[in-house]
Protein backbone atom coordinates (compact mmCIF):
# COMPACT_ATOMS: atom_id res chain seq x y z
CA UNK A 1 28.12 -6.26 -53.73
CA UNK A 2 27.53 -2.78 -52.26
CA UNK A 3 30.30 -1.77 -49.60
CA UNK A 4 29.35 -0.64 -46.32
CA UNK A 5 30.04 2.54 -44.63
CA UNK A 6 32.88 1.87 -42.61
CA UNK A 7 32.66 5.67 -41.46
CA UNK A 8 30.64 4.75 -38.87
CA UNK A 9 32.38 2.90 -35.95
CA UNK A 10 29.26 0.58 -35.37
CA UNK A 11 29.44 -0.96 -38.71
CA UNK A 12 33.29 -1.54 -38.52
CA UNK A 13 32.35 -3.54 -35.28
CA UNK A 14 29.77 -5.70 -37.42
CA UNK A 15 32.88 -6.27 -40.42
CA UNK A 16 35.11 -7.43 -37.73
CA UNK A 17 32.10 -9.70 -36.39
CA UNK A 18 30.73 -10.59 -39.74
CA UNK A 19 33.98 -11.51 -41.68
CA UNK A 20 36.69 -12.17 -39.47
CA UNK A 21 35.67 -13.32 -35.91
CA UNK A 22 32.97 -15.37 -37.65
CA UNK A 23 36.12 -17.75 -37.88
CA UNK A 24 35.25 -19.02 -34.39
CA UNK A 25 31.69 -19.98 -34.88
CA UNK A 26 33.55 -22.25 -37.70
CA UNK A 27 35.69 -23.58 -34.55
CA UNK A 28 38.98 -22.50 -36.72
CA UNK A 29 39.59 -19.20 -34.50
CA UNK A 30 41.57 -21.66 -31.55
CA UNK A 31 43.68 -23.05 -34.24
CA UNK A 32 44.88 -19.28 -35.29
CA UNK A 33 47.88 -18.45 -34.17
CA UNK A 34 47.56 -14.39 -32.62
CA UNK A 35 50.01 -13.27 -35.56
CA UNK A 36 47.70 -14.57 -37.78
CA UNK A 37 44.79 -12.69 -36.41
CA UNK A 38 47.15 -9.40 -36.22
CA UNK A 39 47.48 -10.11 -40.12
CA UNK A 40 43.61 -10.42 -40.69
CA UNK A 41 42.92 -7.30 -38.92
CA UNK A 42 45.79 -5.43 -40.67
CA UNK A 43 44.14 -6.49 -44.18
CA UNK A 44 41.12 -5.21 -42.88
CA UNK A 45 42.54 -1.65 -43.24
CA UNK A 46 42.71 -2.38 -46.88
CA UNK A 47 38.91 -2.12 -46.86
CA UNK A 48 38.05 0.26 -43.89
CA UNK A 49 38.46 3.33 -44.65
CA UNK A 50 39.77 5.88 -41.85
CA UNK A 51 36.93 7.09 -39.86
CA UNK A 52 35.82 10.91 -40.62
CA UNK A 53 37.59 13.33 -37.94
CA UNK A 54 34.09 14.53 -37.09
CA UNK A 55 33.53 10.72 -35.80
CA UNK A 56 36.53 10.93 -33.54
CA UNK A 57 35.38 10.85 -30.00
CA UNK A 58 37.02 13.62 -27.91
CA UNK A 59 39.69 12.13 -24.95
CA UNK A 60 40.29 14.26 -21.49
CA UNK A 61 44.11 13.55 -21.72
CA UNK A 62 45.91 13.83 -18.84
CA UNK A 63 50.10 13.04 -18.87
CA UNK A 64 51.57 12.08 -15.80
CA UNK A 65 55.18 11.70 -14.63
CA UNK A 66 58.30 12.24 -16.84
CA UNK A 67 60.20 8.98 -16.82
CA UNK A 68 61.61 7.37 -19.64
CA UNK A 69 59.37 4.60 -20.09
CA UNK A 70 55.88 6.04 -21.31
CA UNK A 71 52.82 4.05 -21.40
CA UNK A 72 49.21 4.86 -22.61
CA UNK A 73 46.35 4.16 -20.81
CA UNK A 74 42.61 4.18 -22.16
CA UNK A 75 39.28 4.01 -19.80
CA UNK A 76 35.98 5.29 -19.94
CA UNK A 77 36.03 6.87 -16.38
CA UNK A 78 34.35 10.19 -17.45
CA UNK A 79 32.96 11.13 -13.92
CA UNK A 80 34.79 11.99 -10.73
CA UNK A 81 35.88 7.95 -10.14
CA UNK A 82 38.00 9.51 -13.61
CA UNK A 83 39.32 11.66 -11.25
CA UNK A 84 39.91 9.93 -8.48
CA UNK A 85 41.63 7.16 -10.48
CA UNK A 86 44.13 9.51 -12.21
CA UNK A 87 45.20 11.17 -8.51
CA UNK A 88 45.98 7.57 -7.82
CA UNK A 89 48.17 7.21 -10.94
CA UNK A 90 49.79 10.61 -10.10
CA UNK A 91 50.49 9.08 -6.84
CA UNK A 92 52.28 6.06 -8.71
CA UNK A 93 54.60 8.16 -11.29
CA UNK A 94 55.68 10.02 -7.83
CA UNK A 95 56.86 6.54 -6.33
CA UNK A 96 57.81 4.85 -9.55
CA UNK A 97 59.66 7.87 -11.18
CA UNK A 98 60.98 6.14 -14.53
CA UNK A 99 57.59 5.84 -15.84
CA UNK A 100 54.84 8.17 -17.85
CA UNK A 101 51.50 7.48 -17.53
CA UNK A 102 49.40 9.12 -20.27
CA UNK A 103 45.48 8.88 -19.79
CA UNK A 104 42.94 9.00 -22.03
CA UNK A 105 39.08 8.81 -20.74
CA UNK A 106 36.23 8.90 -23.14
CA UNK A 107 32.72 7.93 -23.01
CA UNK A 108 32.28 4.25 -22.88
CA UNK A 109 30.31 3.83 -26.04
CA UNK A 110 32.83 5.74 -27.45
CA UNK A 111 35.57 3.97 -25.62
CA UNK A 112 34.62 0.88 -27.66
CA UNK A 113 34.34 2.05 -31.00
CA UNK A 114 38.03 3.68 -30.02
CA UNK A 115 39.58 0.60 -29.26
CA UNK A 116 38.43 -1.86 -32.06
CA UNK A 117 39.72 1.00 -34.40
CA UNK A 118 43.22 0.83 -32.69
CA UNK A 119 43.37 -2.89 -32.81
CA UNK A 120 42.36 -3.11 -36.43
CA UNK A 121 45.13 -0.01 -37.37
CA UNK A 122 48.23 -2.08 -34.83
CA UNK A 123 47.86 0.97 -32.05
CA UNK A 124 46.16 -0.30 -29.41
CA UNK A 125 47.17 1.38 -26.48
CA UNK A 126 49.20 0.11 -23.70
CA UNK A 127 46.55 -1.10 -20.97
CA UNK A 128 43.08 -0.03 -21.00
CA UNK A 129 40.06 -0.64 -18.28
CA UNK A 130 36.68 -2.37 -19.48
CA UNK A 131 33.80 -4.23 -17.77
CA UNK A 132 33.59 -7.76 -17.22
CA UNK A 133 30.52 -8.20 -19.52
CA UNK A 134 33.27 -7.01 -21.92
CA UNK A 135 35.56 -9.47 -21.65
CA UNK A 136 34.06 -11.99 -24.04
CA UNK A 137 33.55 -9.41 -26.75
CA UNK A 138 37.54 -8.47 -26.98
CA UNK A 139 38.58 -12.03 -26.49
CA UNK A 140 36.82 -13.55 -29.12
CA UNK A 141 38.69 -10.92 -31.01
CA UNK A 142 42.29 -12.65 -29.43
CA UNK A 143 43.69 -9.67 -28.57
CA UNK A 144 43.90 -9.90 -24.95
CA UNK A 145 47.14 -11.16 -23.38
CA UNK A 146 46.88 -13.91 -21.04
CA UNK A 147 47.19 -12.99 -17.49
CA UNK A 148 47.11 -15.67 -15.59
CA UNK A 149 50.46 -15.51 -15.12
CA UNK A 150 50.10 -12.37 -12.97
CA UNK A 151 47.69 -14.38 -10.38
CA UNK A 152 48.81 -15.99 -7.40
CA UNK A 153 47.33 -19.05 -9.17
CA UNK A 154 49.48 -18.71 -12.15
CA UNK A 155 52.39 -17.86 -9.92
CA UNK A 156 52.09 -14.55 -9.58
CA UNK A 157 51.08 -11.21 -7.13
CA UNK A 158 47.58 -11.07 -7.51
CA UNK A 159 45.35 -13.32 -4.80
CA UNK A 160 42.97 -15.38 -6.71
CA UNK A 161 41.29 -16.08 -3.19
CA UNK A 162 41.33 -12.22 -2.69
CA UNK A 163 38.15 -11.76 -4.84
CA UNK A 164 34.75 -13.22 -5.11
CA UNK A 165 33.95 -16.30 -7.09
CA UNK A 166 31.78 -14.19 -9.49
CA UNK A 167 34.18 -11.43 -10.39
CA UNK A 168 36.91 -14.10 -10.70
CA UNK A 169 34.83 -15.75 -13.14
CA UNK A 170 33.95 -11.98 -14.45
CA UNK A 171 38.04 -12.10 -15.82
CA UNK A 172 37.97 -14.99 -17.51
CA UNK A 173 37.97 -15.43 -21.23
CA UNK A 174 37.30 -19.71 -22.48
CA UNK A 175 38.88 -20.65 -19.34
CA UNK A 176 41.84 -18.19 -19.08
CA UNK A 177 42.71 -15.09 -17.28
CA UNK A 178 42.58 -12.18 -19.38
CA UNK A 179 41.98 -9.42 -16.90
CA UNK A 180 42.41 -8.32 -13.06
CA UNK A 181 39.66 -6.56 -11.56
CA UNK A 182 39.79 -3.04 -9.96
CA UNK A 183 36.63 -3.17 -8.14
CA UNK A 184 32.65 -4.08 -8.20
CA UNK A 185 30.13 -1.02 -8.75
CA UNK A 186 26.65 -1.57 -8.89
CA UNK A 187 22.69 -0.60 -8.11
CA UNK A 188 21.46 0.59 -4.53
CA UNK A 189 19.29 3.62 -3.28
CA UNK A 190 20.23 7.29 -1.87
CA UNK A 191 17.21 8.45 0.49
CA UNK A 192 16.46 11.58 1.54
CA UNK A 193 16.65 11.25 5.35
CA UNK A 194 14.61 14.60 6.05
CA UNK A 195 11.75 13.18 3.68
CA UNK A 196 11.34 10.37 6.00
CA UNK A 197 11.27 12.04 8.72
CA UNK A 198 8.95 14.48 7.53
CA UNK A 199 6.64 11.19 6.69
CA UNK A 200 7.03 9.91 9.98
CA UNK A 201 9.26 7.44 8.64
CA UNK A 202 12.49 6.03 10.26
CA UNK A 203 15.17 6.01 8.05
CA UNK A 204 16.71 3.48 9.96
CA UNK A 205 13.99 1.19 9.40
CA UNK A 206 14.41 -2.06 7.90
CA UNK A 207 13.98 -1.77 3.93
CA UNK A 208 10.37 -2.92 2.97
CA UNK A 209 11.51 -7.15 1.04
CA UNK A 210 7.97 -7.04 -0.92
CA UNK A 211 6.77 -4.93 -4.12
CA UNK A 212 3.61 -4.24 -1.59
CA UNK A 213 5.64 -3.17 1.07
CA UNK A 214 8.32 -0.21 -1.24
CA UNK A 215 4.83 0.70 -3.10
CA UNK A 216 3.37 2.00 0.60
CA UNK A 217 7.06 3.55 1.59
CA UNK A 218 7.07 5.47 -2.21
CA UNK A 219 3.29 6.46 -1.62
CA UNK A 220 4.18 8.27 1.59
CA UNK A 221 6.83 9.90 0.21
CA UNK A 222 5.20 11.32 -2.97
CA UNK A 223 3.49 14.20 -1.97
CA UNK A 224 1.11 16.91 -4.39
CA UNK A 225 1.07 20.55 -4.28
CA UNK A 226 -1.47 20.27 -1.29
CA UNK A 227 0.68 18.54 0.85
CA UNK A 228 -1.51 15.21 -0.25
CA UNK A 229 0.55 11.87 -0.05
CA UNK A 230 -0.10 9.07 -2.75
CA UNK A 231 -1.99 7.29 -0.86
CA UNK A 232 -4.66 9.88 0.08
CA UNK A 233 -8.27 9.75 -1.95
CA UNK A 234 -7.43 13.34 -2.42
CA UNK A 235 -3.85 13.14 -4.13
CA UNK A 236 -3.37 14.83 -7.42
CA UNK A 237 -1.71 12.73 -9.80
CA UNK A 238 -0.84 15.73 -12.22
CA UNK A 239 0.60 18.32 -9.44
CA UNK A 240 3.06 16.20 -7.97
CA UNK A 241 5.77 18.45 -6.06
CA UNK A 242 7.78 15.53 -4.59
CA UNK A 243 8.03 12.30 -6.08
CA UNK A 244 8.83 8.95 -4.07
CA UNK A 245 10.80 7.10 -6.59
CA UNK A 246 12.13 7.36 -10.24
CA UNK A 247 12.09 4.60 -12.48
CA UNK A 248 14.20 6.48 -15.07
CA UNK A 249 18.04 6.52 -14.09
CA UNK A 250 19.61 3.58 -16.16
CA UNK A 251 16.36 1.80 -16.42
CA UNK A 252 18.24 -1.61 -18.07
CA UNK A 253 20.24 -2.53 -15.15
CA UNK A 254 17.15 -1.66 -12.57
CA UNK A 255 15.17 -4.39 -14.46
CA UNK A 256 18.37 -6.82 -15.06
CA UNK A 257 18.23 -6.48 -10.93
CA UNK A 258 14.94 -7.14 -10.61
CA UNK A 259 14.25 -9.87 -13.02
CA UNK A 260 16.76 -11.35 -11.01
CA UNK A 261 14.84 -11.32 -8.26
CA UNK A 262 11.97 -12.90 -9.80
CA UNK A 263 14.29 -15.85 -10.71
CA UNK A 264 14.91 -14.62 -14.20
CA UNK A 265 17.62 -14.13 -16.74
CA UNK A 266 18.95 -12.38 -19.38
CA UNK A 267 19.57 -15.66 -21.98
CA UNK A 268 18.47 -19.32 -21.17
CA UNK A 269 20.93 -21.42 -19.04
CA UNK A 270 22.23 -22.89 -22.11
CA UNK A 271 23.08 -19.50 -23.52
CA UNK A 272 21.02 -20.13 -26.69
CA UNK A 273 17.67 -18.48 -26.22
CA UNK A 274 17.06 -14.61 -24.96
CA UNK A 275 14.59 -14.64 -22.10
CA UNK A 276 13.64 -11.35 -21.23
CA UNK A 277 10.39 -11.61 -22.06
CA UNK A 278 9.54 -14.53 -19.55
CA UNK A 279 7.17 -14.80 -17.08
CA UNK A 280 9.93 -13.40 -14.64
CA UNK A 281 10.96 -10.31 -17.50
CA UNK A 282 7.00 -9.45 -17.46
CA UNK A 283 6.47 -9.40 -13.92
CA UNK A 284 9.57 -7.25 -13.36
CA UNK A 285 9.29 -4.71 -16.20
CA UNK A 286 5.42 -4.58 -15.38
CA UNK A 287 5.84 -3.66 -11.20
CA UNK A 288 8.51 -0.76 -13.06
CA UNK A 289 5.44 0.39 -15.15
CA UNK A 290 2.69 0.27 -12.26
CA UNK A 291 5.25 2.73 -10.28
CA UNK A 292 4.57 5.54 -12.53
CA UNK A 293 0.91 5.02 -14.13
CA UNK A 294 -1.29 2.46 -11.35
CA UNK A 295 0.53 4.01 -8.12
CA UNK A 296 2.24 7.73 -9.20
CA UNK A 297 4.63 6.99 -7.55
CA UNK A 298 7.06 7.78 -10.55
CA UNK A 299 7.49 10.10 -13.57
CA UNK A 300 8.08 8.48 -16.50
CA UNK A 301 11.45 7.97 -17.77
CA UNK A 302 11.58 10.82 -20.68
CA UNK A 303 12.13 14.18 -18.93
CA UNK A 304 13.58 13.46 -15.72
CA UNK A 305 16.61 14.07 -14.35
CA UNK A 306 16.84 11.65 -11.40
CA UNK A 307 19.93 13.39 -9.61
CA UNK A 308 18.97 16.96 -10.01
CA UNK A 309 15.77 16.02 -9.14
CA UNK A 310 17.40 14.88 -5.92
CA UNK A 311 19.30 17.43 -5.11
CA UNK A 312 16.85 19.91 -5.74
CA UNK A 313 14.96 18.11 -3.15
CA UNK A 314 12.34 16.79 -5.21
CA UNK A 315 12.80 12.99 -4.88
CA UNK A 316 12.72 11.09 -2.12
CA UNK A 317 14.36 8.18 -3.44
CA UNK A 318 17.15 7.51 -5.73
CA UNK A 319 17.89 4.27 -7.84
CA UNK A 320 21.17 4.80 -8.46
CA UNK A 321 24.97 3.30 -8.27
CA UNK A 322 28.00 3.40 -6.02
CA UNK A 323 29.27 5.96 -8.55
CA UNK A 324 26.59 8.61 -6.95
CA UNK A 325 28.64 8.68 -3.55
CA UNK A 326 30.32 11.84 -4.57
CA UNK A 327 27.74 13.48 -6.18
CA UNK A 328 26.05 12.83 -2.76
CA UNK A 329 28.68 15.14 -1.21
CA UNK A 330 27.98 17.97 -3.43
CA UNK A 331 24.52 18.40 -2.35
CA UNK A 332 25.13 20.04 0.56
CA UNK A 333 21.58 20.90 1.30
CA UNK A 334 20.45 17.25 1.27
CA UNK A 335 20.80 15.03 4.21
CA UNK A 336 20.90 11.58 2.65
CA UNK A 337 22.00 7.90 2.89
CA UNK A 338 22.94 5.16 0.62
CA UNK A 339 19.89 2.10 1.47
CA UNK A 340 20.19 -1.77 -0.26
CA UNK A 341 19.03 -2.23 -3.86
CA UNK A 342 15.09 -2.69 -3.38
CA UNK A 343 13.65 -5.99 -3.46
CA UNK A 344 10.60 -6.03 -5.46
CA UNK A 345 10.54 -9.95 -6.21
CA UNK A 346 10.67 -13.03 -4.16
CA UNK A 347 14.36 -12.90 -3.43
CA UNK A 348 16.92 -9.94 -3.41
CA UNK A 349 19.67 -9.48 -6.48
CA UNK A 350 21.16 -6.27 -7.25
CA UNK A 351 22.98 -5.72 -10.71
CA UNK A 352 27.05 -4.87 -10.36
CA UNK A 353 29.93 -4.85 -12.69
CA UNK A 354 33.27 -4.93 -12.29
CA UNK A 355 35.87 -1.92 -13.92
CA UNK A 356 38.80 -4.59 -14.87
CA UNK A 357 42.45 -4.06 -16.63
CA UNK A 358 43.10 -5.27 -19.88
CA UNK A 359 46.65 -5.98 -22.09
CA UNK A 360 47.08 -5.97 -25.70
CA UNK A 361 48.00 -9.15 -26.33
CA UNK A 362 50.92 -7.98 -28.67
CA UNK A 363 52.68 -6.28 -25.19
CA UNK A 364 55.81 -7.02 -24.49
CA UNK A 365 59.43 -5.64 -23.13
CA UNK A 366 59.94 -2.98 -20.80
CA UNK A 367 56.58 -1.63 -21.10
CA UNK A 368 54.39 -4.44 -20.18
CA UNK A 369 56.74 -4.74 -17.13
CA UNK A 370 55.80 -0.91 -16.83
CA UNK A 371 52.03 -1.88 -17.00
CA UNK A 372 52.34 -4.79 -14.66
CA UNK A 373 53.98 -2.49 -12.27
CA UNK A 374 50.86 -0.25 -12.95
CA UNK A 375 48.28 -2.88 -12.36
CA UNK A 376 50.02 -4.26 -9.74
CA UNK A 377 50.90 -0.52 -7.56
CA UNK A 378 46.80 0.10 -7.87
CA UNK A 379 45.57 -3.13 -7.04
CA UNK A 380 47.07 -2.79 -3.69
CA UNK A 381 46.17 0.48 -3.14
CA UNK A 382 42.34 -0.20 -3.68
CA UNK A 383 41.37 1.36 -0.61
CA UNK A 384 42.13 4.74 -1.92
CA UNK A 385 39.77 3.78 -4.98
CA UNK A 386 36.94 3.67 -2.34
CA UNK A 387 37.29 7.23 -2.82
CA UNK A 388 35.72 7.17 -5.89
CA UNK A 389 32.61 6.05 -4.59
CA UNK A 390 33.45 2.14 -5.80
CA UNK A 391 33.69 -1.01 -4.15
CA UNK A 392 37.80 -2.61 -4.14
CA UNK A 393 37.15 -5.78 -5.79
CA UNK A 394 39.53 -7.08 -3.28
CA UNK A 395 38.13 -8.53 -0.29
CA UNK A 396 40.73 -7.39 1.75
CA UNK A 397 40.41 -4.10 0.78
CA UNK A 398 36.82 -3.93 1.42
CA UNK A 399 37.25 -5.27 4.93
CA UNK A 400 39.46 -2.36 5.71
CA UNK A 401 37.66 0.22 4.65
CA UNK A 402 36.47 2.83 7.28
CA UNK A 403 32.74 2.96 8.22
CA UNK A 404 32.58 6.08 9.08
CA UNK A 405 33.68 7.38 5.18
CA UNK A 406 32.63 4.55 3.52
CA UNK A 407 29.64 3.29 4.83
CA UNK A 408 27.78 3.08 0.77
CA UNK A 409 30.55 1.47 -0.30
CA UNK A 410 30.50 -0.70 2.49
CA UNK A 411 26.59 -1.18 2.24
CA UNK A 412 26.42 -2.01 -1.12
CA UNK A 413 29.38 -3.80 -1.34
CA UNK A 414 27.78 -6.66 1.04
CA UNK A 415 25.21 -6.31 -1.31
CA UNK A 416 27.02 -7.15 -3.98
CA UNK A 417 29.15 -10.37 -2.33
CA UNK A 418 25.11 -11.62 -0.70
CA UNK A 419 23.16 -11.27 -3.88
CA UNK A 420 24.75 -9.47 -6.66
CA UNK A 421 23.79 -10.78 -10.39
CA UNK A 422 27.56 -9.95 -12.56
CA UNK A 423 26.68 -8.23 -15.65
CA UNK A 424 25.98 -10.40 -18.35
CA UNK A 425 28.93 -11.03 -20.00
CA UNK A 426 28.60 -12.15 -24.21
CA UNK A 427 30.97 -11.55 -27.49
CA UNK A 428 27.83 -9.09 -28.84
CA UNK A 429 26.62 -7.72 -25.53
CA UNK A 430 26.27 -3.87 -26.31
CA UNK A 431 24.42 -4.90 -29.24
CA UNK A 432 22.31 -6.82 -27.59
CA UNK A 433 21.48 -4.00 -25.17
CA UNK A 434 21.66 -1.72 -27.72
CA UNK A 435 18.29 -3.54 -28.60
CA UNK A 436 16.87 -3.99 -25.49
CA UNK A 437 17.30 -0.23 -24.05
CA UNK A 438 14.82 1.26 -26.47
CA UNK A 439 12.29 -1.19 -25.73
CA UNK A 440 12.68 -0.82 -21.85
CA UNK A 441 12.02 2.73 -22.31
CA UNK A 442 8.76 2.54 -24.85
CA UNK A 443 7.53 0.25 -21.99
CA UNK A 444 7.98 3.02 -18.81
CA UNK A 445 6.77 5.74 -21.14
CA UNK A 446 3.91 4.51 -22.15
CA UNK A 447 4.35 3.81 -25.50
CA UNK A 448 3.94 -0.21 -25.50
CA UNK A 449 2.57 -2.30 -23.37
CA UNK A 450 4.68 -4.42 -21.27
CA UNK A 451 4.90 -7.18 -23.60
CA UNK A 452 4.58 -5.81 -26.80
CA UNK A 453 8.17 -3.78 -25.31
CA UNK A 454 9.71 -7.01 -24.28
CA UNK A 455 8.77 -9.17 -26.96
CA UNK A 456 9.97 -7.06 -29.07
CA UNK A 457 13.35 -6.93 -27.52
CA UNK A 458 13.47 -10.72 -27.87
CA UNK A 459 13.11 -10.64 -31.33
CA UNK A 460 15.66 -8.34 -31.91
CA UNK A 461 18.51 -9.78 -29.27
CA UNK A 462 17.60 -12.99 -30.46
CA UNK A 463 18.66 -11.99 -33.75
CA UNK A 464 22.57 -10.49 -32.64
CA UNK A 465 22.61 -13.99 -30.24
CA UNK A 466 21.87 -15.92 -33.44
CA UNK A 467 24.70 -13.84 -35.51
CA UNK A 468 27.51 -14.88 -32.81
């Protein structure tokens, strides 16, 4: 049998899936005790070789505080919520002086790749932050320590009640609590106040709820070289000098948002069958697609770059995320606003995620009681995280945050607890986007047709849902 190339991260991910977590699907994985999974995965270096330095992903390391009892800490915060995150933790060393904190941020792709290498070689480091759609993948893998304990539920500090029902659920892994939340980040708009205004719009106007109604807004706001809106018989399509929309910033969690709203899902209810390319998937990808070639409205997605575009005044609106608060702030020339996720379909829904905190299951002494203390100092200080442009997953948090310096997070926050869809959460969901990005992008470039894109994507996400 030919052996594969375990140089490449991805296709360590697929031995782990293939030939040891495979032991669930066989309904023996319960039955293993977690020192017998720490010996599979040990064996498992037998056969995977070390991964070429050149494949190592580079970490922004940061150490923090002096104490005695040092702890590592792994996320993928790589923009300024990175930064905002480690002041926070600088903040904590200062009042909790017998502790080190040492940070190490990577790219999220990378981030994953990372970790499942440290599990399989027994270093997994001491606490690290994921997404809830995550949370399935690295518990089928039983190395996440149960924290239920740490809830108010289990006995503990954290407020079960001091969350929503959905990012509760978000932290849960067959039933138990194997994570606590840090906040909820998701999709709204930036606008470009002076573009309204400049339209004769008021930017304090009521958000268009119909495709119909955001086509007009966009159309008014994408103007040609001769000062010709979209709308006009004598707008030039190919000499467009400000744009109304862009469909191109993180096009798979636009459409996961808006085949929401068209009453559509990701997977059947039953969790067997992909359904992207529904009725509902169609409609949703296809109103994306009539943006930039039936209403041009849009670029397409290759070639743009949404936020420069925006700050060099370009486009009028912005899909984009909570993260793009402070990115806001640094174009000082642009007088802008955060506005509600757009509602294209029949009923609003917004995508969001949730940044959560997870434990090595193998954790224990002084240093998990250093980690808890961690977890525990942050997660009531989540106001200060609003500073990062992020919604505090803790209700409480978000009703004291201050409108006046908040008001995105604050906007699309109550976006989030009204009609926010949780990222899908499955034990193979980056592969399963990893199939459906691609397709999402052939589709707003041109290159397929609507469904030719999506059901292609079904074919192929059927296939990983199949395999796990």
């Amino acid at each position: 049998m030919q052996q594969a190339d375990f140089t490449n991260p991805k296709n360590t991910m697929h031995y782990l899936r293939s030939h040891v977590f495979i032991l669930r699907s066989k309904q023996m994985f319960k039955r293993l005790s977690f020192v017998t999974t720490l010996v599979i995965l040990a064996a498992l270096i037998l056969v995977v070789p070390v991964m070429a330095q050149d494949e190592e992903p580079t970490a922004d390391v940061s150490v923090l505080g002096s104490g005695d009892i040092s702890i590592s800490f792994w996320n993928g915060l790589t923009g300024s919520d990175g930064v905002t995150l480690n002041e926070m933790l600088a903040n904590f060393v200062a009042e909790n002086p017998e502790i080190t904190v040492t940070t190490e941020i990577v790219a999220w792709n990378d981030l994953y790749a990372k970790l499942q290498a440290a599990f399989v070689a027994g270093n997994p480091p001491d606490v690290f932050m994921l997404h809830a759609s995550e949370v399935p993948q690295f518990g089928s893998y039983g190395v996440l320590k149960d924290l239920g304990p740490w809830y108010t539920s289990g006995g503990g500090w954290f407020p079960d009640d001091d969350i929503s029902e959905s990012t509760l659920n978000g932290m849960m892994y067959e039933g138990t609590l194997v994570a606590i939340p840090l906040d909820n980040h998701g999709r709204g708009l930036w606008i470009n106040v002076d573009m309204f205004e400049a339209a004769g719009l008021d930017p304090d106007m009521d958000p268009p709820t119909t495709y119909e109604g955001w086509v007009d807004l966009f159309q008014q706001l994408t103007l040609d070289a001769d000062g010709n809106n979209a709308a006009s018989p004598d707008f030039d399509p190919e000499n467009v000098v400000q744009w109304g929309y862009a469909v191109g910033e993180w096009p798979r969690v636009n459409f996961l948002g808006a085949l929401a709203q068209q009453g559509g899902s990701l997977v059947s209810e039953d969790g067997s069958t992909v359904t992207v390319n529904s009725e509902a998937g169609i409609t949703a990808l296809q109103q994306a697609v009539d943006l930039v070639y039936e209403y041009n409205v849009s670029p397409p997605e290759a070639g743009f770059d949404t936020w420069n575009a925006f700050g060099a005044g370009t486009l009028a609106v912005i899909p984009t995320g909570t993260w793009f608060r402070n990115q806001a702030e640094t174009f000082s020339d642009i007088n802008s606003r955060a506005w509600p996720a757009p509602q294209f379909g029949p009923e609003p829904g917004t995508w969001f995620g949730a940044h959560a905190w997870m434990v090595p299951a193998s954790l224990e002494g002084e240093k998990l009681d250093a980690v808890e203390t961690l977890i525990q100092w942050v997660s009531e200080n989540q106001v200060a995280w609003a500073a990062s442009g992020q919604v505090p997953a803790r209700l409480s948090a978000q009703a004291a945050l201050d409108a006046d310096n908040y008001p995105s997070n604050i906007l699309l926050g109550q976006g989030f607890s009204d009609y926010g869809v949780l990222d899908y959460g499955h034990v193979a969901i980056q592969e399963m986007y990893a199939a459906l990005d691609p397709e999402l992008s052939e589709a707003l470039n041109g290159l397929k047709t609507v469904e030719e894109a999506l059901n292609d994507a079904a074919e192929r996400m059927q296939a990983v849902l199949d395999r796990n």
